[in-house]
C-alpha atoms as a PDB file:
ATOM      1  CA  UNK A   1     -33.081   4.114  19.535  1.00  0.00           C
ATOM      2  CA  UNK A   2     -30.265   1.725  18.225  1.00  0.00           C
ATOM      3  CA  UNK A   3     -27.002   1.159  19.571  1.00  0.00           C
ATOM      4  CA  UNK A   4     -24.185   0.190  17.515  1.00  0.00           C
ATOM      5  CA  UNK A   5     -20.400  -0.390  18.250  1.00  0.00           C
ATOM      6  CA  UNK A   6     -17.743  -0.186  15.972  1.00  0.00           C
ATOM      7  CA  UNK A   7     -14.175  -1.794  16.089  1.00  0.00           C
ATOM      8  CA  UNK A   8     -11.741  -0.099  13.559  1.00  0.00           C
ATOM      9  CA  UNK A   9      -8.268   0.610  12.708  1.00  0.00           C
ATOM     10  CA  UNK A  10      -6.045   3.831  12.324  1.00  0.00           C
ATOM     11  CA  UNK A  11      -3.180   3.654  10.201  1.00  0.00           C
ATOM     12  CA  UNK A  12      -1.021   5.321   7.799  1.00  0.00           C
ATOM     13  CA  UNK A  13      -1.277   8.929   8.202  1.00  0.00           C
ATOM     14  CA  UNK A  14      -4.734   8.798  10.674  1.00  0.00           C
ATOM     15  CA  UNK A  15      -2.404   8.284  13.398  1.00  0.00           C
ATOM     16  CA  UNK A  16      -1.400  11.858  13.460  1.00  0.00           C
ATOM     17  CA  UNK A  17      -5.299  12.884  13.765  1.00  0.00           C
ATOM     18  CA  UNK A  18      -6.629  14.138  16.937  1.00  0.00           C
ATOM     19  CA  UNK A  19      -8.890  12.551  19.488  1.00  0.00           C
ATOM     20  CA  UNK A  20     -11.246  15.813  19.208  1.00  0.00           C
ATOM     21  CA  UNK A  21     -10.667  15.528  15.338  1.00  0.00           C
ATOM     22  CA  UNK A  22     -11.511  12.216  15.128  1.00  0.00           C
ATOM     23  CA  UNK A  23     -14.597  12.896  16.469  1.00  0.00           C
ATOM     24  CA  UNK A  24     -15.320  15.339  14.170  1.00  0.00           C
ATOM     25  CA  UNK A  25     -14.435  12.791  11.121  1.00  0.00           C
ATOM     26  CA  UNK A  26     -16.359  10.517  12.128  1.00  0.00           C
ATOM     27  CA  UNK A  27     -19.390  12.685  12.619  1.00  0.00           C
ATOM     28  CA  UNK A  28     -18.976  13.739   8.878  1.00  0.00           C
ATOM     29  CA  UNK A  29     -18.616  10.383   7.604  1.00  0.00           C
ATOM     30  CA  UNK A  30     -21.335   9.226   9.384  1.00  0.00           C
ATOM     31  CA  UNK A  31     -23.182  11.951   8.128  1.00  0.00           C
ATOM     32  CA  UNK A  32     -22.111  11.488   4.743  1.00  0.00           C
ATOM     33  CA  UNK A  33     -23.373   7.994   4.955  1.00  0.00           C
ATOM     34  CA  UNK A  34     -26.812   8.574   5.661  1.00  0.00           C
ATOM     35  CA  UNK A  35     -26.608   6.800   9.483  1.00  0.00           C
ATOM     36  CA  UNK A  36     -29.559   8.491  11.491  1.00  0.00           C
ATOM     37  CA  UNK A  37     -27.727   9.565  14.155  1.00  0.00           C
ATOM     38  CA  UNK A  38     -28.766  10.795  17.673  1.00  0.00           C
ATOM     39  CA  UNK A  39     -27.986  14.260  18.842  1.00  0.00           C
ATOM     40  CA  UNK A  40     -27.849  16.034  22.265  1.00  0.00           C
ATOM     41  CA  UNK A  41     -30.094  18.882  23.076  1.00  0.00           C
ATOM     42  CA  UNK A  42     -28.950  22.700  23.356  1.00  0.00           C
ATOM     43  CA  UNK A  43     -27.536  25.129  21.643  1.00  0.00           C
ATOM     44  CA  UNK A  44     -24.325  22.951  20.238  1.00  0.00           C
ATOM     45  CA  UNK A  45     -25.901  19.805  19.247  1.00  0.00           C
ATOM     46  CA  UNK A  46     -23.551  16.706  19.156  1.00  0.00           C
ATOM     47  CA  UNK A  47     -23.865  13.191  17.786  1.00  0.00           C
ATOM     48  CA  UNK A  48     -24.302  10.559  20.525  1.00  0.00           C
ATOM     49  CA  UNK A  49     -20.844   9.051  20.179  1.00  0.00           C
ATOM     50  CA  UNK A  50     -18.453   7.176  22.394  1.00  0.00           C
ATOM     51  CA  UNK A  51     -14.973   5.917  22.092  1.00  0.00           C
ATOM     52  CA  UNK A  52     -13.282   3.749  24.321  1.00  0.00           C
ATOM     53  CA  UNK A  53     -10.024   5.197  25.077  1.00  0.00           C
ATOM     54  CA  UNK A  54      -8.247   8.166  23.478  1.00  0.00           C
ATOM     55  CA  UNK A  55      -5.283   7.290  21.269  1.00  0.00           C
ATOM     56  CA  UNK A  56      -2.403   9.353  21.635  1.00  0.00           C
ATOM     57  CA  UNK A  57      -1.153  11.602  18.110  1.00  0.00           C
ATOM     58  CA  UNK A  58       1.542   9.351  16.458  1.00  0.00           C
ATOM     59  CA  UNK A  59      -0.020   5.741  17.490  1.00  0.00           C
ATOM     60  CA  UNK A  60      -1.439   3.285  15.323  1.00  0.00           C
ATOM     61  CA  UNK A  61      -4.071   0.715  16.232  1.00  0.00           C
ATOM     62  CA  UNK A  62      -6.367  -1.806  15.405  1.00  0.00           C
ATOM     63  CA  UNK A  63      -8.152  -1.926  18.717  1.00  0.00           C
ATOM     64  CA  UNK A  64     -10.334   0.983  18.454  1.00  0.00           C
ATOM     65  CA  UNK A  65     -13.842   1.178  19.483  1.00  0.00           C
ATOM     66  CA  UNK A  66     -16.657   3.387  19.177  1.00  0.00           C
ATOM     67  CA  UNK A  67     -20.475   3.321  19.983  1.00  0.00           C
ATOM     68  CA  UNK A  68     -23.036   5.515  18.387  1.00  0.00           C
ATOM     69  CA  UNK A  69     -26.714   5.672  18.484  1.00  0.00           C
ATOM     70  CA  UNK A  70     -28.862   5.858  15.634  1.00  0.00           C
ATOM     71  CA  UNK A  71     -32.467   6.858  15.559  1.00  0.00           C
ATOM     72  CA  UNK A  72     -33.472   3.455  14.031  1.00  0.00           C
ATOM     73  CA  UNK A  73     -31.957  -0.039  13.453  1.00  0.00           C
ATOM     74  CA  UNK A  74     -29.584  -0.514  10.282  1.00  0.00           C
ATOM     75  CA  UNK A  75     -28.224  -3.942   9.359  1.00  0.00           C
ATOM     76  CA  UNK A  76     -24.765  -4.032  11.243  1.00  0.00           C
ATOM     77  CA  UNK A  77     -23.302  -5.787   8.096  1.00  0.00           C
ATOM     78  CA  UNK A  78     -24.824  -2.585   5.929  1.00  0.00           C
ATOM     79  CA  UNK A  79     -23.841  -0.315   7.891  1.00  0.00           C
ATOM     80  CA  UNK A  80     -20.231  -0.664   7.876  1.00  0.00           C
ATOM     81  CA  UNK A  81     -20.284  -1.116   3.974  1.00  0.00           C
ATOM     82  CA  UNK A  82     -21.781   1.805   3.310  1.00  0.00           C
ATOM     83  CA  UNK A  83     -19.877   3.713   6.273  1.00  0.00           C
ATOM     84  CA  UNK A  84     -16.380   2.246   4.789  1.00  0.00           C
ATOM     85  CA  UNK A  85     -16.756   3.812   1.425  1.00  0.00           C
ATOM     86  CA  UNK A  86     -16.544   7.297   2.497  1.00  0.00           C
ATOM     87  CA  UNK A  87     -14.124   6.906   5.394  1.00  0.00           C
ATOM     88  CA  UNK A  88     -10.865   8.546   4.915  1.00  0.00           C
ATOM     89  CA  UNK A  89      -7.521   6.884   4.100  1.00  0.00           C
ATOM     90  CA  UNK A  90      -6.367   5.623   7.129  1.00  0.00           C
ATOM     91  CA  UNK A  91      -9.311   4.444   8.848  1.00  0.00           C
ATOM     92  CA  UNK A  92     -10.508   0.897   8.580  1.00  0.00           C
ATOM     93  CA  UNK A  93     -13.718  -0.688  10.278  1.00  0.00           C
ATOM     94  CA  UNK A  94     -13.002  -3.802  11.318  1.00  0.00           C
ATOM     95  CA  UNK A  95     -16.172  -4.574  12.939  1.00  0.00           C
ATOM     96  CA  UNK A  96     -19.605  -3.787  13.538  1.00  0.00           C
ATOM     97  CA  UNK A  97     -22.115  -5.163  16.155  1.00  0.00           C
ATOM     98  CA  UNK A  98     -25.457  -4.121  17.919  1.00  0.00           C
ATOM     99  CA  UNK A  99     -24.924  -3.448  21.370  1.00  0.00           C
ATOM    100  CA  UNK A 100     -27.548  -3.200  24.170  1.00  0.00           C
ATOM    101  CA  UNK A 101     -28.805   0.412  25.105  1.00  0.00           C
ATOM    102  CA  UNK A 102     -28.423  -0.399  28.778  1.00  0.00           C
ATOM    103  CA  UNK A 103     -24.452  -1.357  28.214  1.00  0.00           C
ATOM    104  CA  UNK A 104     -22.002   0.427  30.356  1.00  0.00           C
ATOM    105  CA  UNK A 105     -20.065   2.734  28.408  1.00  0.00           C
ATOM    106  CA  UNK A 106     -16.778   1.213  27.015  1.00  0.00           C
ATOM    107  CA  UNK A 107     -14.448   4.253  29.107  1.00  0.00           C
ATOM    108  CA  UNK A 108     -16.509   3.004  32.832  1.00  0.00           C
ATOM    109  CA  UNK A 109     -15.201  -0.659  31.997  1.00  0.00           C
ATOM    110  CA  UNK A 110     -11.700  -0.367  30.368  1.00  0.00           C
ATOM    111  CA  UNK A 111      -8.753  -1.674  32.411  1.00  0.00           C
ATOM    112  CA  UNK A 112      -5.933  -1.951  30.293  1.00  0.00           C
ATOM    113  CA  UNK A 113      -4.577  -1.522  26.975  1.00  0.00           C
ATOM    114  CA  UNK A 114      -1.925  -3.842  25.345  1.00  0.00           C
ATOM    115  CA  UNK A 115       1.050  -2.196  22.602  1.00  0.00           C
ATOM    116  CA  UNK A 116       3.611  -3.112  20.521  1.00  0.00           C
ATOM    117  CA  UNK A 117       6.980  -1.385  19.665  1.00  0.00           C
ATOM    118  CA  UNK A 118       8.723  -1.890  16.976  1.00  0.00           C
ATOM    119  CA  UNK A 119      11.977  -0.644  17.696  1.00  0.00           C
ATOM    120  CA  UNK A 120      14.819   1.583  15.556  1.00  0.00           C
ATOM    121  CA  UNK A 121      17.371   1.102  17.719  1.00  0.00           C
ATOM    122  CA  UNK A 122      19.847  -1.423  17.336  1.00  0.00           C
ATOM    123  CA  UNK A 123      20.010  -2.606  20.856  1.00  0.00           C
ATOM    124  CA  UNK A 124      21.717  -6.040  21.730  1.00  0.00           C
ATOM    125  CA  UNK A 125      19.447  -9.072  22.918  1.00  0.00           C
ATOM    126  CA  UNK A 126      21.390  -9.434  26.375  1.00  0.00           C
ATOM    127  CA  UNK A 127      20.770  -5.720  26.775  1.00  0.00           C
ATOM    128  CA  UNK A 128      17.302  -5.611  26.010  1.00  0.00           C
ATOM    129  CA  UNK A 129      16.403  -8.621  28.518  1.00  0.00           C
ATOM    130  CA  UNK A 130      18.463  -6.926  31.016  1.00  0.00           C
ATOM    131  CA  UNK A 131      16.634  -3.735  30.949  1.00  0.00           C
ATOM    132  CA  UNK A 132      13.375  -5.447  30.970  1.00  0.00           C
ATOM    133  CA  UNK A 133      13.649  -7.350  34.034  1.00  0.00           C
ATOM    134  CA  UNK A 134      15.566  -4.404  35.410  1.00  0.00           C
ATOM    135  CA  UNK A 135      12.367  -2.453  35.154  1.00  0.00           C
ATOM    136  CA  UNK A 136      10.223  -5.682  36.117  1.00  0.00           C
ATOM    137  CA  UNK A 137      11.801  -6.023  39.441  1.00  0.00           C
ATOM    138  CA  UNK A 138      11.712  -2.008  40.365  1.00  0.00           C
ATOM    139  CA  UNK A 139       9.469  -1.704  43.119  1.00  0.00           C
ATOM    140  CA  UNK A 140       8.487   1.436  42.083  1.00  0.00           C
ATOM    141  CA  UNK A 141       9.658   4.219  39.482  1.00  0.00           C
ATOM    142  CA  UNK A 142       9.019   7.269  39.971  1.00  0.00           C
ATOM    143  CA  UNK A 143       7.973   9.175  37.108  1.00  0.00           C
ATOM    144  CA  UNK A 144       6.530  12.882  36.215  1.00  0.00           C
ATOM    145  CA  UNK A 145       3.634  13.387  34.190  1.00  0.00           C
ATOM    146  CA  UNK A 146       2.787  17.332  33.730  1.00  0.00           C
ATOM    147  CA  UNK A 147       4.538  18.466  37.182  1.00  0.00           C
ATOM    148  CA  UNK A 148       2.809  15.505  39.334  1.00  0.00           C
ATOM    149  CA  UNK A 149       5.157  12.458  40.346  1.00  0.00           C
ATOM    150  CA  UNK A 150       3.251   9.034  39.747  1.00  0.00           C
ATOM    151  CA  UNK A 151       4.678   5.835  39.799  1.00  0.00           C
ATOM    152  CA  UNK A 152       5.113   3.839  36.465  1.00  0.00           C
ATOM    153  CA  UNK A 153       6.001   0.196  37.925  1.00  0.00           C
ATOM    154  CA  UNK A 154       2.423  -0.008  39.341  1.00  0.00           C
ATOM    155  CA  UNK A 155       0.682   0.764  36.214  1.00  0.00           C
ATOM    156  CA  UNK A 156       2.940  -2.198  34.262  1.00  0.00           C
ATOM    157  CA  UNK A 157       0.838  -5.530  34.099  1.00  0.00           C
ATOM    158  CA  UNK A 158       3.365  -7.059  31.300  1.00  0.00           C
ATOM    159  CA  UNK A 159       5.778  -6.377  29.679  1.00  0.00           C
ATOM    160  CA  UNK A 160       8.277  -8.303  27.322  1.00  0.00           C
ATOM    161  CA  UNK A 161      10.436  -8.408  24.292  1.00  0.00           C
ATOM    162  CA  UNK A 162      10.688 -10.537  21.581  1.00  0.00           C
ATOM    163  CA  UNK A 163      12.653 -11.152  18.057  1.00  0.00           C
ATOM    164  CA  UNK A 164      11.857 -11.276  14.147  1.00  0.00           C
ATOM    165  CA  UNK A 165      13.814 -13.495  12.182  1.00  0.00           C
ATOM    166  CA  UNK A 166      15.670 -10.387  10.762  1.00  0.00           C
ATOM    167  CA  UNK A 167      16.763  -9.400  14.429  1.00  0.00           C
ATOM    168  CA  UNK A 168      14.446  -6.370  14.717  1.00  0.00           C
ATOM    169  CA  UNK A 169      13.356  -6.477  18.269  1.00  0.00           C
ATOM    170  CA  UNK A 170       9.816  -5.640  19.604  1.00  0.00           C
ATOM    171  CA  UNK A 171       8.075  -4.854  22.761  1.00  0.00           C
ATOM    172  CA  UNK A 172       5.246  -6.292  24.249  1.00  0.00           C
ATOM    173  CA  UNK A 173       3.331  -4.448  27.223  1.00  0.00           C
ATOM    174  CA  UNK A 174      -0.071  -4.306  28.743  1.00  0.00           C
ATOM    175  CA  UNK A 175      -0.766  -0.975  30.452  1.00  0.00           C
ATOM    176  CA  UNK A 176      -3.189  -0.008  33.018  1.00  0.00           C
ATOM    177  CA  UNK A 177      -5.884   1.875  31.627  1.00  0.00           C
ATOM    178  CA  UNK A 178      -8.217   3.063  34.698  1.00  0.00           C
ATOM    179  CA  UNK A 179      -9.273   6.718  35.616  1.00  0.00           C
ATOM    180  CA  UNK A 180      -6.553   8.450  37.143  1.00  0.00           C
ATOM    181  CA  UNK A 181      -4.125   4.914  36.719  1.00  0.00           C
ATOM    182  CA  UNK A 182      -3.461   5.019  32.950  1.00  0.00           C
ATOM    183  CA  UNK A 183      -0.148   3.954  32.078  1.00  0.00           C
ATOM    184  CA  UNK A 184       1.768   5.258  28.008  1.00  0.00           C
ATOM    185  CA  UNK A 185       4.016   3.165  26.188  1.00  0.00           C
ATOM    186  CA  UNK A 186       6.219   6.221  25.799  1.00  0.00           C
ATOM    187  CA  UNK A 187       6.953   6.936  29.379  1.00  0.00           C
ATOM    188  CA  UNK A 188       7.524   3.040  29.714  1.00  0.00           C
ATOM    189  CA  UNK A 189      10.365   3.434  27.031  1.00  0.00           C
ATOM    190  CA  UNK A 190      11.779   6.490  28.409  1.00  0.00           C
ATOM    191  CA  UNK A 191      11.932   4.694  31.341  1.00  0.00           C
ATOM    192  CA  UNK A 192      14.126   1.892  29.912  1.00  0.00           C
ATOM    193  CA  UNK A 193      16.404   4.739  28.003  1.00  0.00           C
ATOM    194  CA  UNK A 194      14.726   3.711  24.631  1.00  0.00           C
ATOM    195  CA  UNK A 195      14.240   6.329  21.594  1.00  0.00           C
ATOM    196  CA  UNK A 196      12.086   6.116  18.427  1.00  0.00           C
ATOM    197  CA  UNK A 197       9.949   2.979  17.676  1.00  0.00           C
ATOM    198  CA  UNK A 198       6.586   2.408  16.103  1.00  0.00           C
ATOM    199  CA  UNK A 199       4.010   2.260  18.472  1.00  0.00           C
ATOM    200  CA  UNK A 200       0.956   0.404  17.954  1.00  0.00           C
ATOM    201  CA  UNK A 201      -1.879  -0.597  19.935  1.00  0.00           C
ATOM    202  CA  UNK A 202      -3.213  -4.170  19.739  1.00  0.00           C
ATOM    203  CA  UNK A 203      -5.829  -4.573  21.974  1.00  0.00           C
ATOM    204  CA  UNK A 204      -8.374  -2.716  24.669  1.00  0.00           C
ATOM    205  CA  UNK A 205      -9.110  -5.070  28.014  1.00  0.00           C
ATOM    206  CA  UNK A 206     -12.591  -4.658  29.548  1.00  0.00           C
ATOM    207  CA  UNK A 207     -13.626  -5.742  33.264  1.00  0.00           C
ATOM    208  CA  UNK A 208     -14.691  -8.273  31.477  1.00  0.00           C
ATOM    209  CA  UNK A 209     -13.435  -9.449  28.109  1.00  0.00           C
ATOM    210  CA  UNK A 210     -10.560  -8.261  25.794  1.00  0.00           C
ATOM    211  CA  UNK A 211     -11.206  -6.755  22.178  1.00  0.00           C
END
């Protein structure tokens, strides 16, 4: 058995696929690239497939990760070649490396996850800052995520803002990403009274490295 892990973008109009359809496209492009994947036993076999973290509908990244397992080795450089040319618009491997079968999977060591916004509105510098370390210095906020409170401050680690040259402001923040502690760059902008803005997800921190 062979282990490989792929680091890829989704962009364009892949950010409005699904994490269960995702799945599924990547199962048929893998398929339709001749990769000897490894199924599960039963009546519904399934490709042996992990991703790291679930990306919600209407985010772009270029963070993602994914491990499958192949029956036999392939050439990590091959691979990806021949898995890029039938991927769909939208989805771009970035990366492809041999992992070790006895590697943790990627969702039992994630810890955070770091975003950008790019925002629409045409808030003022002072006004930004202000909010910012307004919600920095909350001890808590209290928040409600499908009828249970949970509070937002705590699942914060950073979070800043910074300036293009054509005054177009954007967000920086690193959000817990732990089971049953996962912070969304959505409910940290509600938070600061913030509508619309391109979200986009930069980078997936592990227990012990960042991608």
């Amino acid at each position: 058995m062979h282990r490989l892990r792929l680091t890829f973008a989704k962009l364009n109009a892949a950010r409005y696929v699904g994490n269960l359809d995702l799945y599924r496209t990547w199962e048929r492009t893998l398929r339709r690239a001749g990769a000897p994947l490894v199924y599960s036993q039963g009546f519904h076999p399934a490709p042996k497939m992990q991703l790291a973290s679930a990306l919600p509908v209407g985010i772009t990244s270029e963070a993602e990760l994914l491990d499958i397992w192949l029956l036999e080795p392939m050439d990590p450089e091959e691979f990806g070649i021949a898995v890029s040319g039938v991927l769909p618009p939208g989805i771009e491997i970035l990366d492809v490396n041999v992992i070790d079968l006895n590697e943790k999977s990627l969702q039992s060591c994630l810890c955070a996850v770091e975003y950008t916004v790019e925002l629409s509105d045409n808030c003022p510098e002072e006004m930004l800052e202000r909010t910012v370390a307004d919600i920095l210095g909350r001890g808590v906020i209290i928040r409600n995520r499908r009828g249970k409170d949970y509070d937002l401050r705590e699942l914060i680690e950073f979070l800043s803002v910074d300036y293009l040259c054509d005054d177009a402001a954007i967000l920086r923040m690193r959000l817990s990403s732990r089971p049953g502690s996962t912070g969304r760059p959505d409910e940290v902008m509600a938070a600061m009274d913030l509508t619309g803005g391109r979200i986009h997800r930069t980078a997936l921190f592990f227990v012990d490295r960042a991608v």
